[in-house]
Protein backbone atom coordinates (compact mmCIF):
# COMPACT_ATOMS: atom_id res chain seq x y z
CA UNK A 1 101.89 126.27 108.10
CA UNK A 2 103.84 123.55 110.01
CA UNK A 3 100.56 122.80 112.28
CA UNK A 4 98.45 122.45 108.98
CA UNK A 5 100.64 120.09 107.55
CA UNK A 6 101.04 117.96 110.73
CA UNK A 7 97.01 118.19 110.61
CA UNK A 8 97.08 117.15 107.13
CA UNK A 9 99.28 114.27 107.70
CA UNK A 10 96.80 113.47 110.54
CA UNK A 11 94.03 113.12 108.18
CA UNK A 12 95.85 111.09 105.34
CA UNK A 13 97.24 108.87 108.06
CA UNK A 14 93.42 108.53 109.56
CA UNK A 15 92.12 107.69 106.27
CA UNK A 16 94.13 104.91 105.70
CA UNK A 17 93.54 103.38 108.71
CA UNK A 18 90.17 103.58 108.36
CA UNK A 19 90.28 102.29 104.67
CA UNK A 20 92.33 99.48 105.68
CA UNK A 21 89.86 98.67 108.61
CA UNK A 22 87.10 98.45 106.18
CA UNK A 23 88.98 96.60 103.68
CA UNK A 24 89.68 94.25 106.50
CA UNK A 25 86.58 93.54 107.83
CA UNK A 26 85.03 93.30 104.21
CA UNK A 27 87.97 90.78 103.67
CA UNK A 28 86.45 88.86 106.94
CA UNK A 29 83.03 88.76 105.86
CA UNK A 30 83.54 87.58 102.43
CA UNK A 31 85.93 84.63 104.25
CA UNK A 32 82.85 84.01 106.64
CA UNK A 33 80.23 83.78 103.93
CA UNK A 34 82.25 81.25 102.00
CA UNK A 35 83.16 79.40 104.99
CA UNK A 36 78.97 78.78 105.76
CA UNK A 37 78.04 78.63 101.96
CA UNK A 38 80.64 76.03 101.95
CA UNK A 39 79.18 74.31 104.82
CA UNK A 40 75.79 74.21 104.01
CA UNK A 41 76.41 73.46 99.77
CA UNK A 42 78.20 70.17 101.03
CA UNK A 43 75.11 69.24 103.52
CA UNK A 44 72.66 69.59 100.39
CA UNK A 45 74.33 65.83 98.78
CA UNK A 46 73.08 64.35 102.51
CA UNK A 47 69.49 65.88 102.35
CA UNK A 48 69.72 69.60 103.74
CA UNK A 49 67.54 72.11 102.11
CA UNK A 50 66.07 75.57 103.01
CA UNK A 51 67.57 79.07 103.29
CA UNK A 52 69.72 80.69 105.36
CA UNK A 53 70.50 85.01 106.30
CA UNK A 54 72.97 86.03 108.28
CA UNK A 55 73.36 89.66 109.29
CA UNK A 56 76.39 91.11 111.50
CA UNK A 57 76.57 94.79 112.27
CA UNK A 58 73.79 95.62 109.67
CA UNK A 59 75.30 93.46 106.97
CA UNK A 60 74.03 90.38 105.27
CA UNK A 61 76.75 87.96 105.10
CA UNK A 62 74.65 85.54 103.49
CA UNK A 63 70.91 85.25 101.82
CA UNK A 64 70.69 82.10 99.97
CA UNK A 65 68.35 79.01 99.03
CA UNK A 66 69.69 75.35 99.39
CA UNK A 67 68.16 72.16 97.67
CA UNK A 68 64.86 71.39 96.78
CA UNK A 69 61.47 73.54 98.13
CA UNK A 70 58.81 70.98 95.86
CA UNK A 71 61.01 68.21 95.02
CA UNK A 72 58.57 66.67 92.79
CA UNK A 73 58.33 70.01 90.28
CA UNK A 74 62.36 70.48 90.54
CA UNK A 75 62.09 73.80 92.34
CA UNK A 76 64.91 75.01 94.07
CA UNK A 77 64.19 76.46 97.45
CA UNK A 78 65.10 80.27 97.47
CA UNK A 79 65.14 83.31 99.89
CA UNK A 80 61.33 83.86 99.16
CA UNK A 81 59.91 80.72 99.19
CA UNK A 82 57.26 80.35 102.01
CA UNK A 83 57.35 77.75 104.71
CA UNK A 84 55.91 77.72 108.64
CA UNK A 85 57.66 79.15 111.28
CA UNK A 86 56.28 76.64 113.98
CA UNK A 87 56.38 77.88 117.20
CA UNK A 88 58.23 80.80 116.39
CA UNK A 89 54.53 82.12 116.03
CA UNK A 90 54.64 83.10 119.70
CA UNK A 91 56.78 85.80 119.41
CA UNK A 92 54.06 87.66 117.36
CA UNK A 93 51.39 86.18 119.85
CA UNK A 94 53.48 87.83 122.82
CA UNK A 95 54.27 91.07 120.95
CA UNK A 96 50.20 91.97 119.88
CA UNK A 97 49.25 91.58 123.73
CA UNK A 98 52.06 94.26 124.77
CA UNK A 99 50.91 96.50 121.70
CA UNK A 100 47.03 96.15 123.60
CA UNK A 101 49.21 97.31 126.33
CA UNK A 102 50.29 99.95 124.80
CA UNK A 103 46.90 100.75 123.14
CA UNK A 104 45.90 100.47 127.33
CA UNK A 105 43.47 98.08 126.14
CA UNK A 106 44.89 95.99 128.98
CA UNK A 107 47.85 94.90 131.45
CA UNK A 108 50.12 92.18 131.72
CA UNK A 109 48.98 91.49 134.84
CA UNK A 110 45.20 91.38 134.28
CA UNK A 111 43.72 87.67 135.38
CA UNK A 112 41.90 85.86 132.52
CA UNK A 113 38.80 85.82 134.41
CA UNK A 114 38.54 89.73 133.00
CA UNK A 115 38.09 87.55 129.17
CA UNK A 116 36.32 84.48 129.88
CA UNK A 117 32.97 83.90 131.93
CA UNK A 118 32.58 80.91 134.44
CA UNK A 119 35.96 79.83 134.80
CA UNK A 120 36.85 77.35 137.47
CA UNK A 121 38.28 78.48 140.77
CA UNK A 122 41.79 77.69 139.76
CA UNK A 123 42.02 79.00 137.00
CA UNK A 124 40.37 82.28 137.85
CA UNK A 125 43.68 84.15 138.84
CA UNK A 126 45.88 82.86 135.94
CA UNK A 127 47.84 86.37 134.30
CA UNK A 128 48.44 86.94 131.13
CA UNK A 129 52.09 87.26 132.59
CA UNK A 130 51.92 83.70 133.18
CA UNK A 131 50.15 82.84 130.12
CA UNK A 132 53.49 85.03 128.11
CA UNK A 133 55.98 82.96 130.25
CA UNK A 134 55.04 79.65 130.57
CA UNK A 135 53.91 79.62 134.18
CA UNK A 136 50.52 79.51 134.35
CA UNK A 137 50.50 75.30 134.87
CA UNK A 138 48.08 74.26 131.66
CA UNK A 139 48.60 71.66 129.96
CA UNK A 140 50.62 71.55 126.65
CA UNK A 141 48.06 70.71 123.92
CA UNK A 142 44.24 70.13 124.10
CA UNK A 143 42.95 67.95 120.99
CA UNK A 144 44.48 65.26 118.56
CA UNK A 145 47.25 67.19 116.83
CA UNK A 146 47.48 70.59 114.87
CA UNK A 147 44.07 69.86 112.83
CA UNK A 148 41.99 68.49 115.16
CA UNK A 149 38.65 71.31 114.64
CA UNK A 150 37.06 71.69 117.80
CA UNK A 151 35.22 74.22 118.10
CA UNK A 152 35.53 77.42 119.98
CA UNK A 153 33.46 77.43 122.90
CA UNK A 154 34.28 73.31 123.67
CA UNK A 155 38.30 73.74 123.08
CA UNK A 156 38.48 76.63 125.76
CA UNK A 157 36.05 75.04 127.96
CA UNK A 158 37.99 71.26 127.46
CA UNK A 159 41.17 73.49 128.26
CA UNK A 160 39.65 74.90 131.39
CA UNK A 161 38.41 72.05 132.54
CA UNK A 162 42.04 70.36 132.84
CA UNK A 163 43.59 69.85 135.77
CA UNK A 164 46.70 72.57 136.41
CA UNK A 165 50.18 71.09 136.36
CA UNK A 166 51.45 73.27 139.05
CA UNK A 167 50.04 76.23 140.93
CA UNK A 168 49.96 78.69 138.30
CA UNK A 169 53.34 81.45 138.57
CA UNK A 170 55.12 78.65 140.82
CA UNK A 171 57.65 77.17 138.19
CA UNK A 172 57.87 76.84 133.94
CA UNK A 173 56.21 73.88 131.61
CA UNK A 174 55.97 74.77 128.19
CA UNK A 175 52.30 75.12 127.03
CA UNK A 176 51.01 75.58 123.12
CA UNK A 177 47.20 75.67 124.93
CA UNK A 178 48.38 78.94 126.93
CA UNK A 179 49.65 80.70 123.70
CA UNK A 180 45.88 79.76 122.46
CA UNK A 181 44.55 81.75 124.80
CA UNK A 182 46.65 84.80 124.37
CA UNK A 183 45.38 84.66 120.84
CA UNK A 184 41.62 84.30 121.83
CA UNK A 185 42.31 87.14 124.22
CA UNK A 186 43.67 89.35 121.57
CA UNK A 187 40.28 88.78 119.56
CA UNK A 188 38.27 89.49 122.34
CA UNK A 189 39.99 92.73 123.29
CA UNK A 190 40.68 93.95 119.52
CA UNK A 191 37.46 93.00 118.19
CA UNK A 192 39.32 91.61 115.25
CA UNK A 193 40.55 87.96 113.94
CA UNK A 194 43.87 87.11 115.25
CA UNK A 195 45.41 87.19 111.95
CA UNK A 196 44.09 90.31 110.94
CA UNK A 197 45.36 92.47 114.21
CA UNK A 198 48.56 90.40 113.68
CA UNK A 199 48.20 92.10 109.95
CA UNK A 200 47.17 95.20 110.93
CA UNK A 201 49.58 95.99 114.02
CA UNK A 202 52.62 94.09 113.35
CA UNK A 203 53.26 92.66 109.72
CA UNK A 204 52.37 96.14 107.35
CA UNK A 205 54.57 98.09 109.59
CA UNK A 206 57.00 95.78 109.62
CA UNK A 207 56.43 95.40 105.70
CA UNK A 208 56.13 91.54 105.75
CA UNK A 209 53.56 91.17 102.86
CA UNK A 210 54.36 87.18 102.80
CA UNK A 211 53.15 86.46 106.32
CA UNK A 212 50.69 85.18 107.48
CA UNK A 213 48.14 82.13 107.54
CA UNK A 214 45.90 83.04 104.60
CA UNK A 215 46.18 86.56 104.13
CA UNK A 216 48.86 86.72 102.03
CA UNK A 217 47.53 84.15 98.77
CA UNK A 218 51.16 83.40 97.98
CA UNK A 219 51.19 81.07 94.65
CA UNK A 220 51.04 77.35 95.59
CA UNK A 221 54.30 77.26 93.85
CA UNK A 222 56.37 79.75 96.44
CA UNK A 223 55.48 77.50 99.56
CA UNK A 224 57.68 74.70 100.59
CA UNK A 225 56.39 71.05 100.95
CA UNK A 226 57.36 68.79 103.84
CA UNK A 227 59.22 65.42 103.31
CA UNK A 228 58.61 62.96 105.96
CA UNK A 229 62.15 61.45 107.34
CA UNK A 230 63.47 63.75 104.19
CA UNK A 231 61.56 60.87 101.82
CA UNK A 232 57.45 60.71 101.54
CA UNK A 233 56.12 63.88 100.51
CA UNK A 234 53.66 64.98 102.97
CA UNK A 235 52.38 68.57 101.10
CA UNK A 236 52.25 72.13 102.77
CA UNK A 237 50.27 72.73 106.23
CA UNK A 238 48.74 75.64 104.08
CA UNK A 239 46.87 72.98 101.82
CA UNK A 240 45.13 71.51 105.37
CA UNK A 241 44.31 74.78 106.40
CA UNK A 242 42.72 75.80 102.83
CA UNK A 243 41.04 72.65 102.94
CA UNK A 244 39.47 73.03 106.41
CA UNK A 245 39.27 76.92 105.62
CA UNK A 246 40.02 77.84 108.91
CA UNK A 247 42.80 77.66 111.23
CA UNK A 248 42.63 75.26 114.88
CA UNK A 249 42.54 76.35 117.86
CA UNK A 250 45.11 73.83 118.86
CA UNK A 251 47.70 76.11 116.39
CA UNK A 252 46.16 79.38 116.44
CA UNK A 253 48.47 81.73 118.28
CA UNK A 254 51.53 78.79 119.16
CA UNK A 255 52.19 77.69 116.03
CA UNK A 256 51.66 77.61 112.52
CA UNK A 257 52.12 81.21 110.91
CA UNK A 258 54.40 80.80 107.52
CA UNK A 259 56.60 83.38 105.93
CA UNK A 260 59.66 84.03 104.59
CA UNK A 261 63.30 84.36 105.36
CA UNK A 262 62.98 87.64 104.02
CA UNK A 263 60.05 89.12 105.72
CA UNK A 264 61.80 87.40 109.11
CA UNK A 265 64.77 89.38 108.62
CA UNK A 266 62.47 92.66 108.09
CA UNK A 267 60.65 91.43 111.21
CA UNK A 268 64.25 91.59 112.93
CA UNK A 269 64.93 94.94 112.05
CA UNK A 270 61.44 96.55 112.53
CA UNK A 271 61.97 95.23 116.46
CA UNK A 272 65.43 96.13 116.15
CA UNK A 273 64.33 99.49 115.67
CA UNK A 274 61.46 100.20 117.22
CA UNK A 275 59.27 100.32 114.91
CA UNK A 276 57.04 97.52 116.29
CA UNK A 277 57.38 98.22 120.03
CA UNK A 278 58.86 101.63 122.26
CA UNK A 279 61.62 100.35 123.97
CA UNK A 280 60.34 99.94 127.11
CA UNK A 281 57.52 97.36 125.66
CA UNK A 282 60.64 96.08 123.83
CA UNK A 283 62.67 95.24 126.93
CA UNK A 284 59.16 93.98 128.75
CA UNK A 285 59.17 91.25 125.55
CA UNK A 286 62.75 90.00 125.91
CA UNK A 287 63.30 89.99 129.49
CA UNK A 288 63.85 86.27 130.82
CA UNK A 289 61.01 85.71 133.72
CA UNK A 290 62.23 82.39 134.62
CA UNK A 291 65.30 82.93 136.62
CA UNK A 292 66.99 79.11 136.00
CA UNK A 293 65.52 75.80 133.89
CA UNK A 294 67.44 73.11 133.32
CA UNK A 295 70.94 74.96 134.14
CA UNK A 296 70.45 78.00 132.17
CA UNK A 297 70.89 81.08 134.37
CA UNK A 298 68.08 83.04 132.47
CA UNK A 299 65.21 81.92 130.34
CA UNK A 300 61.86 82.22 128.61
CA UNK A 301 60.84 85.89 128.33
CA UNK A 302 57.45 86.52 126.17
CA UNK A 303 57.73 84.12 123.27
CA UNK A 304 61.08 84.22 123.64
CA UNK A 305 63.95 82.23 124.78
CA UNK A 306 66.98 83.90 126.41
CA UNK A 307 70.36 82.55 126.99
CA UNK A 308 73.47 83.41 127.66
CA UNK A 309 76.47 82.90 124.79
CA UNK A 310 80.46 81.86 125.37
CA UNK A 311 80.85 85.11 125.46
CA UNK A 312 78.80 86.06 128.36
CA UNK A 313 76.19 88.21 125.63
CA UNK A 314 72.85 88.31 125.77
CA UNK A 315 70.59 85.58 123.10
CA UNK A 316 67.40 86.35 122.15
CA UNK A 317 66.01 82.91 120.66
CA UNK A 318 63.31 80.41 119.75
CA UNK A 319 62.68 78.10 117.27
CA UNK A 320 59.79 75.79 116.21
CA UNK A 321 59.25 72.57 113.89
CA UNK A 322 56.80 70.01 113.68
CA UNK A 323 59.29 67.26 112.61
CA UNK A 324 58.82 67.52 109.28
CA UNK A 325 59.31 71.68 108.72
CA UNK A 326 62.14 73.63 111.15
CA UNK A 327 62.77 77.29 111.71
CA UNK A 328 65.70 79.15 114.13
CA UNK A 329 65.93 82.79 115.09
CA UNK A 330 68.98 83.57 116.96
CA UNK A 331 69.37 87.20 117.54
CA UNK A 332 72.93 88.31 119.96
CA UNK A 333 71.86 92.19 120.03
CA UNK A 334 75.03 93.27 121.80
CA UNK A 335 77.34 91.83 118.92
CA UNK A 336 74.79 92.99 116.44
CA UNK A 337 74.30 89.66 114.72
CA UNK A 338 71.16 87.72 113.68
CA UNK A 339 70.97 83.94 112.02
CA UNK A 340 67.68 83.20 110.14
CA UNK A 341 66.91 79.47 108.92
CA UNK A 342 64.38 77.58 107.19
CA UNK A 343 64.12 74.07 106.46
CA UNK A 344 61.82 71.54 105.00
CA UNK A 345 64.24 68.70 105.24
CA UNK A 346 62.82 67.22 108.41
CA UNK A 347 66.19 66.24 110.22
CA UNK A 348 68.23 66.89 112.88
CA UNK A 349 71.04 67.35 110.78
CA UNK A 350 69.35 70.58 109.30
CA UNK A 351 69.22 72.40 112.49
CA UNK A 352 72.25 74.28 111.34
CA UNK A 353 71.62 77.42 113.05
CA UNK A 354 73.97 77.10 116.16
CA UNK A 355 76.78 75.89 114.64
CA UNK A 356 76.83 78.91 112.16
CA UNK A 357 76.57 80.75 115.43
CA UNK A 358 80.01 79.38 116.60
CA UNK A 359 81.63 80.29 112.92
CA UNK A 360 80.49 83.67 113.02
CA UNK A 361 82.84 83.86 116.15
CA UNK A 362 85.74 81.33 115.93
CA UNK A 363 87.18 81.39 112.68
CA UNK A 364 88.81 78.14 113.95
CA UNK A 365 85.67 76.20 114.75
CA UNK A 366 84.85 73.87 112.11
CA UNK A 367 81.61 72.42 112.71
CA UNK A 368 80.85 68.33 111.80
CA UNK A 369 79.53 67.31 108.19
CA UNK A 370 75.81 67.86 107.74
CA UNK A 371 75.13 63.58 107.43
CA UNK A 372 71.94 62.13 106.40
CA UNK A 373 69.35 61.75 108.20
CA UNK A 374 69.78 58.43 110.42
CA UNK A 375 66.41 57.12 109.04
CA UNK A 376 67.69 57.78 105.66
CA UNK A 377 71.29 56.41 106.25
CA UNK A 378 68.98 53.48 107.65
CA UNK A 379 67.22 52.72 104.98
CA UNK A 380 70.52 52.91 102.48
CA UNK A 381 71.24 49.95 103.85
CA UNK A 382 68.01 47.80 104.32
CA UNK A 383 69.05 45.27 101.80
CA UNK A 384 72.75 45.22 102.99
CA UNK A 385 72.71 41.55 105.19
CA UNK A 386 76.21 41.16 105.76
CA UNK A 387 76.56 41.23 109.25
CA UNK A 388 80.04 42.52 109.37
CA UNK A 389 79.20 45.10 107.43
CA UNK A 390 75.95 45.76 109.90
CA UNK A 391 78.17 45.67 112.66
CA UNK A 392 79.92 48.54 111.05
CA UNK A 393 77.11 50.64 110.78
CA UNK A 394 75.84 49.84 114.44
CA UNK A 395 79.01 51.52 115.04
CA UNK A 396 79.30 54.60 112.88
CA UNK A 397 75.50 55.52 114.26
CA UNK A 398 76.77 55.38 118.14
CA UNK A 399 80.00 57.49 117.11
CA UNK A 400 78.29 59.71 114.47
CA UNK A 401 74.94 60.11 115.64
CA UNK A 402 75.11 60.62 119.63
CA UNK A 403 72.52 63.57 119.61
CA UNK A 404 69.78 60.94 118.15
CA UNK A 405 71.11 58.64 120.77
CA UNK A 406 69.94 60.59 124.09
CA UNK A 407 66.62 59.03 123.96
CA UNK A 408 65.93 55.36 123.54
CA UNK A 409 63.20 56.13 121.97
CA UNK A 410 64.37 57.06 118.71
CA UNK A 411 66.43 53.47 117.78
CA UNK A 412 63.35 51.67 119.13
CA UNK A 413 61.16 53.38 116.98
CA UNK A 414 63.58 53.05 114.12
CA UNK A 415 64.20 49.42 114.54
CA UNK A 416 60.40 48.65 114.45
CA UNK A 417 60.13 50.48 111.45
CA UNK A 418 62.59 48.22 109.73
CA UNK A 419 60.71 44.76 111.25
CA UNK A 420 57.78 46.26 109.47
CA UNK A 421 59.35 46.11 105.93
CA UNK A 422 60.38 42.62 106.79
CA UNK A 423 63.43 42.73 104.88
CA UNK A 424 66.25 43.07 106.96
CA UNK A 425 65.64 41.49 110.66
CA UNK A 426 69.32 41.44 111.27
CA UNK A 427 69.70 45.07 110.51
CA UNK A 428 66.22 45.94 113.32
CA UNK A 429 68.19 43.49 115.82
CA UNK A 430 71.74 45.23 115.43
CA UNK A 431 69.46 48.24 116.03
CA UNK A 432 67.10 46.77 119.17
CA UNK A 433 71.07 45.62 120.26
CA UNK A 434 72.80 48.92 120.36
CA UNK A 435 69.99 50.51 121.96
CA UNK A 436 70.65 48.04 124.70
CA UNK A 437 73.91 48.91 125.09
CA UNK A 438 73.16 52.73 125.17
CA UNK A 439 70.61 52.00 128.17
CA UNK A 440 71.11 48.22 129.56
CA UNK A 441 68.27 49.16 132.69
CA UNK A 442 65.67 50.19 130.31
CA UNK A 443 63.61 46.84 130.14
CA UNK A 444 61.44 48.04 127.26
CA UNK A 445 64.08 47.81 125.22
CA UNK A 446 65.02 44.14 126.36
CA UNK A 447 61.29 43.74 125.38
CA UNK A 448 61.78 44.82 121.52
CA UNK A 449 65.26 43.20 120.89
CA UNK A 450 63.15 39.99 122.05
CA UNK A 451 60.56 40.84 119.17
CA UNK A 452 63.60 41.52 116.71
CA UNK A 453 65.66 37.84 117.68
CA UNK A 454 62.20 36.24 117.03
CA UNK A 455 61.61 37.84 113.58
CA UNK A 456 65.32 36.85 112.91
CA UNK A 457 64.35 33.29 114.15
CA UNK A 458 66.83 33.01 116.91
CA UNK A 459 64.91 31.95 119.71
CA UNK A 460 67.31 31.49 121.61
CA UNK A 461 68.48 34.84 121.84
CA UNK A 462 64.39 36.09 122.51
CA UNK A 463 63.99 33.86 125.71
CA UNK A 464 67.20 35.93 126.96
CA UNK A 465 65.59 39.28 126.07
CA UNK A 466 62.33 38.46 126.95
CA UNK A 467 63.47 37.03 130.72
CA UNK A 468 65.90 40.10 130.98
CA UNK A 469 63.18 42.75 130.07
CA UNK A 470 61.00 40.83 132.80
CA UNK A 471 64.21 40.95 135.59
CA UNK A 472 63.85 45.16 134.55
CA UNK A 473 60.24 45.64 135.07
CA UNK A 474 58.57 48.53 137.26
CA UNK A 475 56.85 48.17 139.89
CA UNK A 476 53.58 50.02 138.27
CA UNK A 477 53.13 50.98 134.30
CA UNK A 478 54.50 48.21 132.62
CA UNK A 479 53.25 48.63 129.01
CA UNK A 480 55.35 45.87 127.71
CA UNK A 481 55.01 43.03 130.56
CA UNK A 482 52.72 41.49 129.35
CA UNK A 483 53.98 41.28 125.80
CA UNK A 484 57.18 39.99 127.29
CA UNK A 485 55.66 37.09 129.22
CA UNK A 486 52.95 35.90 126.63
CA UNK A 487 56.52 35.28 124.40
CA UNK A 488 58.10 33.49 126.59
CA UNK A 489 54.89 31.66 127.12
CA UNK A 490 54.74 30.79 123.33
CA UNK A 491 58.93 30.02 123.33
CA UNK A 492 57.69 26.82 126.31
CA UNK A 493 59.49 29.08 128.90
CA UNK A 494 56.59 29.94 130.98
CA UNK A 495 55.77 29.78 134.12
C-alpha cells in the first residue's frame, strides 16, 4: 500500500512538472511570436512586405503575410502568395542529380565529358562534384541577364568556350552557368524537361503543388510583383517567362523557380524527413566541401551554404534575390528550428531573416528598426535644400546605414541618380562628399563629387575634385581619367 502511494505521488508530482514545462514553453513561444510579429508589423510603415514562418521543435511560431503583394490592386501579401525563390533554386538543382544517383543513373564524380560531345581539353574532366560545389572554375553568367534567349546548343557551347577561372576542384567562385549545366545534365540523363523531373521526383512527394516555373498556373492574382527601389512597379518574372514561353538557360537550374512560403516549409519537412532523399544522399547534400572562404570554417555543400552559429550548431542556408525579389532559408537542424522569408520589397532592410535568427535565441537581443530603404529615404528628401538640414541626413545615412556603406559603389550610384532629376545638386554633392569621406583613396569618387560641384555651380570646389581624383589614379584601368582631365580642361586648368 505505502509503495503504491509513494508511486502515485510519483506520478501526480511528474505530471505537473511536465504540465508546467509545457505551459512554459507555450508561454515562450507565444512571447517569441509577438516579439517578431511586432518587429516586422512596425517595418511594414518603412516599406517591408512579404511573409514570414518560423518553426522550432515542430512548431510554427509564426505564418503570416506583411504589406502589399500587388500594390496597385490593394492586395495584401499572404502565406500563399507566390513569388521567386532566386537562387534558392539550386538546392532542388543539387538534390535531382543525387536522386539520379540514387536511381544509379549516374555518380557524383562522373566528368561532364560523359553528357556533352567535343568539349575542350579543359573542360573535359570537370565533375559534377565540382559543378554541385562551386569548384569547377566557370564563369558566373553567360548572356545579358536572366532573359537573354540563347539558344541551347550556342549557350553551352559560348559557356564552354570560356576561359576557366581557376583549375577546376582547386578553390570556390560562385557560378549560376555551372548550376545550368547540372540542369541540362538532368535532362539529358532523365529524358525529361527540368521542370518536369523537378515535378515528378521532388515537388508531388514533397506535396508542393505551387512550385514551379509554369507548371503550377497559379492565378495572376496569387503572385507577387516586384517594386524597383520599393517604388516603380516592375511586374512578376512569371509574366517574362509567359511572354517568352520558355525559360533561359541563363536561369534554368540557378535561379528563378517561384513558390510559396508554404510549400517551402513542406519542402523543409519532406528533407527533414526523408522523404525526398535516404539519409545518406541527405548528408552527401549538406556536407560543406569547401573547407574555409572568406573566414568561415565550413562552407558551400550542394546548393547549400553551411555555417556555423554562436552556438557552435550546424546552419544549413542559402538565399537568393535579384534586387528587386529576396528569399532566406535558414535551417539549424540540431536546435530543430527553421526561418522561411519572402519579400518583394527590394531592400536591404527586408532581409530580416538573421536577425529573427538571433531572437529565436536571446530573448534579450533586440534587433534595429526595419528603416526605409536608403533610396527611398533619399528621395523623401529631394526637394529639401536646406543645407543644414542635408548635413543632417549625410549624417544619419553614415550612422544608420553602414551595411549600404561597405561599397562605394552604392552612394555613387545613388548620387548620380539624384544629378539626373536635376533637382537637388546639393543633396548628390553631400552624397558624392560622404562617399569621400568613407573611402578618401578611391579617386573615382573624387571624379563624381567633381561632376556634382559643377552641377551645383561651384567650380571651385570641381577643379579640387577633379585634380585630387587625377593625384589617385592607377597606373592601368582608369575609366574615369579621362573624364577628369577633359573638366579641368573646360574649368582653364589644363595642362
Amino acid at each position: 500500500m505505502k509503495n503504491t502511494l509513494i508511486a502515485t505521488c510519483f506520478a501526480i508530482q511528474f505530471l505537473f512538472s511536465s504540465n508546467h514545462l509545457k505551459a512554459q514553453q507555450y508561454e515562450d513561444q507565444i512571447a517569441l511570436k509577438n516579439r517578431i510579429d511586432n518587429y516586422l508589423s512596425a517595418g511594414v510603415e518603412n516599406g517591408f512586405s512579404g511573409a514570414v514562418l518560423v518553426a522550432q521543435k515542430g512548431n510554427i511560431i509564426i505564418n503570416k503575410g506583411y504589406g502589399m503583394a500587388i500594390k496597385e490592386k490593394n492586395i495584401p501579401y499572404t502565406t500563399t502568395t507566390v513569388s521567386t525563390i532566386g537562387s534558392v533554386t539550386k538546392q532542388f538543382t543539387a538534390t535531382a542529380i543525387l536522386k539520379l544517383v540514387e536511381f544509379n543513373k549516374l555518380e557524383v564524380t562522373d566528368s561532364i565529358n560523359k553528357f556533352f560531345n567535343n568539349l575542350p581539353d579543359d573542360k573535359k574532366d570537370i565533375t559534377i562534384h565540382q559543378l554541385l560545389s562551386h569548384t569547377a572554375g566557370l564563369v558566373d553568367v553567360i548572356g545579358d541577364g536572366d532573359f537573354d534567349d540563347i539558344p541551347t546548343d550556342r549557350f553551352f557551347s559560348t559557356l564552354f568556350a570560356t576561359k576557366l577561372l581557376h583549375e577546376p576542384g582547386s578553390k570556390y567562385a560562385y557560378s549560376n552557368s555551372g548550376y545550368s549545366i547540372l540542369a541540362r545534365i538532368i535532362e539529358i540523363v532523365s529524358g525529361q524537361d527540368y521542370e518536369r523531373f523537378l515535378n515528378e521526383h521532388l515537388f508531388k512527394p514533397a506535396r508542393m503543388s505551387h512550385t514551379g516555373y509554369f507548371i503550377p498556373q497559379w492565378n495572376e492574382d496569387s503572385v507577387a510583383s516586384g517594386y524597383y527601389r520599393n517604388i516603380t512597379h516592375v511586374g512578376t518574372m512569371l509574366e517574362r517567362f509567359e511572354k517568352m514561353g520558355k525559360v533561359t538557360w541563363a536561369l534554368k537550374g540557378n535561379g528563378g523557380i517561384h513558390s510559396t512560403i508554404e510549400d517551402m516549409y513542406k519542402w523543409y519537412e519532406a528533407l527533414k524527413n526523408d522523404i525526398i532523399l535516404p539519409k545518406e544522399l541527405f548528408k552527401k547534400l549538406t556536407t560543406p566541401y569547401i573547407p574555409e572562404y572568406k573566414g568561415q570554417s565550413s562552407y558551400y555543400a550542394y546548393g547549400w551554404a553551411i555555417y556555423n552559429s554562436d552556438r557552435n550548431t550546424k546552419i544549413i542556408s542559402h538565399n537568393g534575390g535579384n534586387a528587386i525579389f529576396f528569399h532566406d532559408f535558414i535551417w539549424l537542424p540540431e536546435e530543430d528550428v527553421v526561418i522561411i522569408l519572402f519579400t518583394n520589397a527590394g531592400s536591404r532592410e527586408a532581409e530580416v531573416a538573421w536577425p529573427i535568427e538571433k531572437m529565436i535565441f536571446d530573448k534579450d537581443f533586440q534587433p534595429e528598426a526595419i528603416k526605409k530603404d536608403l533610396y527611398n529615404l533619399v528621395i523623401d528628401n529631394l526637394d529639401n535644400h536646406d543645407s543644414h538640414q542635408i548635413d543632417q541626413l549625410a549624417a544619419k545615412i553614415k550612422k544608420q546605414y553602414k551595411s549600404y556603406l561597405k561599397n562605394p559603389e552604392n552612394l555613387n550610384i545613388l548620387g548620380y541618380n539624384i544629378l539626373e532629376t536635376k533637382k537637388n545638386a546639393e543633396l548628390a554633392v553631400a552624397l558624392f562628399k560622404l562617399n569621400t569621406e568613407l573611402f578618401p583613396n578611391e579617386g573615382n569618387l573624387w571624379d563624381s563629387l567633381g561632376e556634382g560641384y559643377l552641377a551645383n555651380d561651384q567650380k571651385e570646389e570641381a577643379i579640387k575634385s577633379y585634380k585630387k581624383a587625377l593625384e589617385l589614379r592607377p597606373e592601368e584601368n582608369c575609366h574615369w581619367c579621362e573624364s577628369s582631365s577633359q573638366a579641368l580642361t573646360d574649368l582653364g586648368q589644363g595642362e
